[in-house]
C-alpha atoms as a PDB file:
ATOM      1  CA  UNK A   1       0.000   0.000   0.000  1.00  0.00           C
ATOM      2  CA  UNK A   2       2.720   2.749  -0.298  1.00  0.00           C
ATOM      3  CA  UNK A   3       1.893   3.347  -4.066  1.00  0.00           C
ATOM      4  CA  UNK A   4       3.327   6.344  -5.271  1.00  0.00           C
ATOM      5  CA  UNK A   5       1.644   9.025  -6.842  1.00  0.00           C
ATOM      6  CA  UNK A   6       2.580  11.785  -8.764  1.00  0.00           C
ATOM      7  CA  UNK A   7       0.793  15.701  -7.595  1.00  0.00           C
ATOM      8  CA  UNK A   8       0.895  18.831  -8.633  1.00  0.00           C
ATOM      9  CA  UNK A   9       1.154  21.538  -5.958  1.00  0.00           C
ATOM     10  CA  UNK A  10       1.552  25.122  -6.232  1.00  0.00           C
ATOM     11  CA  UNK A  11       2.054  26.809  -3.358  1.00  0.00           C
ATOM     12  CA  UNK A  12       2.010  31.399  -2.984  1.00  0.00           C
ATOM     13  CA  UNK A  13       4.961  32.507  -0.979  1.00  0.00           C
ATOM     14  CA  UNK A  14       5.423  35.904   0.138  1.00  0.00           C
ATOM     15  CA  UNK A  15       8.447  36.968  -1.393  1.00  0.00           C
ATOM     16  CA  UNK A  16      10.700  36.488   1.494  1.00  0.00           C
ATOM     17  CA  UNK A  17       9.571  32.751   1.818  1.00  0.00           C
ATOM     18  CA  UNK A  18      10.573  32.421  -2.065  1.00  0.00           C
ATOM     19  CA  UNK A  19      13.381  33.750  -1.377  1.00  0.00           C
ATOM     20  CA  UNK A  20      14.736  31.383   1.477  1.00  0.00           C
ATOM     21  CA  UNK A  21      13.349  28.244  -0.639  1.00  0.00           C
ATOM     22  CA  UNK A  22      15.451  29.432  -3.427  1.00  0.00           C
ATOM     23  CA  UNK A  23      18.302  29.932  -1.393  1.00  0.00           C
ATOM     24  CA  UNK A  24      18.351  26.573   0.118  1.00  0.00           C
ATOM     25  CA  UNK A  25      17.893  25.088  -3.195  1.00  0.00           C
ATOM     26  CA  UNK A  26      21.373  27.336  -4.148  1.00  0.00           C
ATOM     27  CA  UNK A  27      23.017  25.916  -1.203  1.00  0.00           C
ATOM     28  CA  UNK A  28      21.983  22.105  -1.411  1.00  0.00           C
ATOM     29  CA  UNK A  29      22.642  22.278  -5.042  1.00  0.00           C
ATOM     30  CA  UNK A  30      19.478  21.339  -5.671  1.00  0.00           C
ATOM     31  CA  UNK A  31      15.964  22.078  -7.439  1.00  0.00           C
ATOM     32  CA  UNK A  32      13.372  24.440  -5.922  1.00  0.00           C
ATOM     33  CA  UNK A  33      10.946  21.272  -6.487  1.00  0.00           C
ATOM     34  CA  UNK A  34      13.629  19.153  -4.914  1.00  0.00           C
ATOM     35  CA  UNK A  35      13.286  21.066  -1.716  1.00  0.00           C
ATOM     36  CA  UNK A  36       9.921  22.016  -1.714  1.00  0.00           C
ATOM     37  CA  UNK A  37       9.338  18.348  -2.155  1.00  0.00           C
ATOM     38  CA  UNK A  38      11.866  17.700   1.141  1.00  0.00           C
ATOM     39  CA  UNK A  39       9.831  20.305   3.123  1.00  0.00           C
ATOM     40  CA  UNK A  40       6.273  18.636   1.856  1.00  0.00           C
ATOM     41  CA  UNK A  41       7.304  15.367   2.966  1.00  0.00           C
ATOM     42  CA  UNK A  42       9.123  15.784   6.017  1.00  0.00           C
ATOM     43  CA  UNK A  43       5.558  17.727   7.412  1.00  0.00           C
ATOM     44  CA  UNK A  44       3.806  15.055   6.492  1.00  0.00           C
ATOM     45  CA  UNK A  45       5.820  12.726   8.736  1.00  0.00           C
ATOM     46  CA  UNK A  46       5.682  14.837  11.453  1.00  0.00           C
ATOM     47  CA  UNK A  47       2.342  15.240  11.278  1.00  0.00           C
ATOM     48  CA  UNK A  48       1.684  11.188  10.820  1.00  0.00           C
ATOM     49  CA  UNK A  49       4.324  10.781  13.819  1.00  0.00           C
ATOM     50  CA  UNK A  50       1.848  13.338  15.934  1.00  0.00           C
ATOM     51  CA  UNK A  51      -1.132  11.525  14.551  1.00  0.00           C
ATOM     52  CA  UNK A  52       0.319   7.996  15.958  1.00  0.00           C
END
């Protein structure tokens, strides 16, 4: 049952929030997506580990 699925999310940030994601996408030499994806998931298990 851990099927993955592929979403689309599109998220407003106030212009200071874009511009910390982008800069920890510069610094991990990685994608915006990449990170934003990091950020998604890592809430999710902390919200799952609250849940539990």
């Amino acid at each position: 049952m851990n099927e993955e699925t592929n979403v689309i999310v599109a998220l407003r940030l106030p212009a200071s929030l874009k511009a910390w994601l982008q800069q920890q996408a510069k610094e991990q030499d990685r994608s915006v997506n990449y990170v934003g994806r990091q950020l998604i998931e890592r809430a999710m298990e902390e919200k799952q580990g609250a849940g539990a």
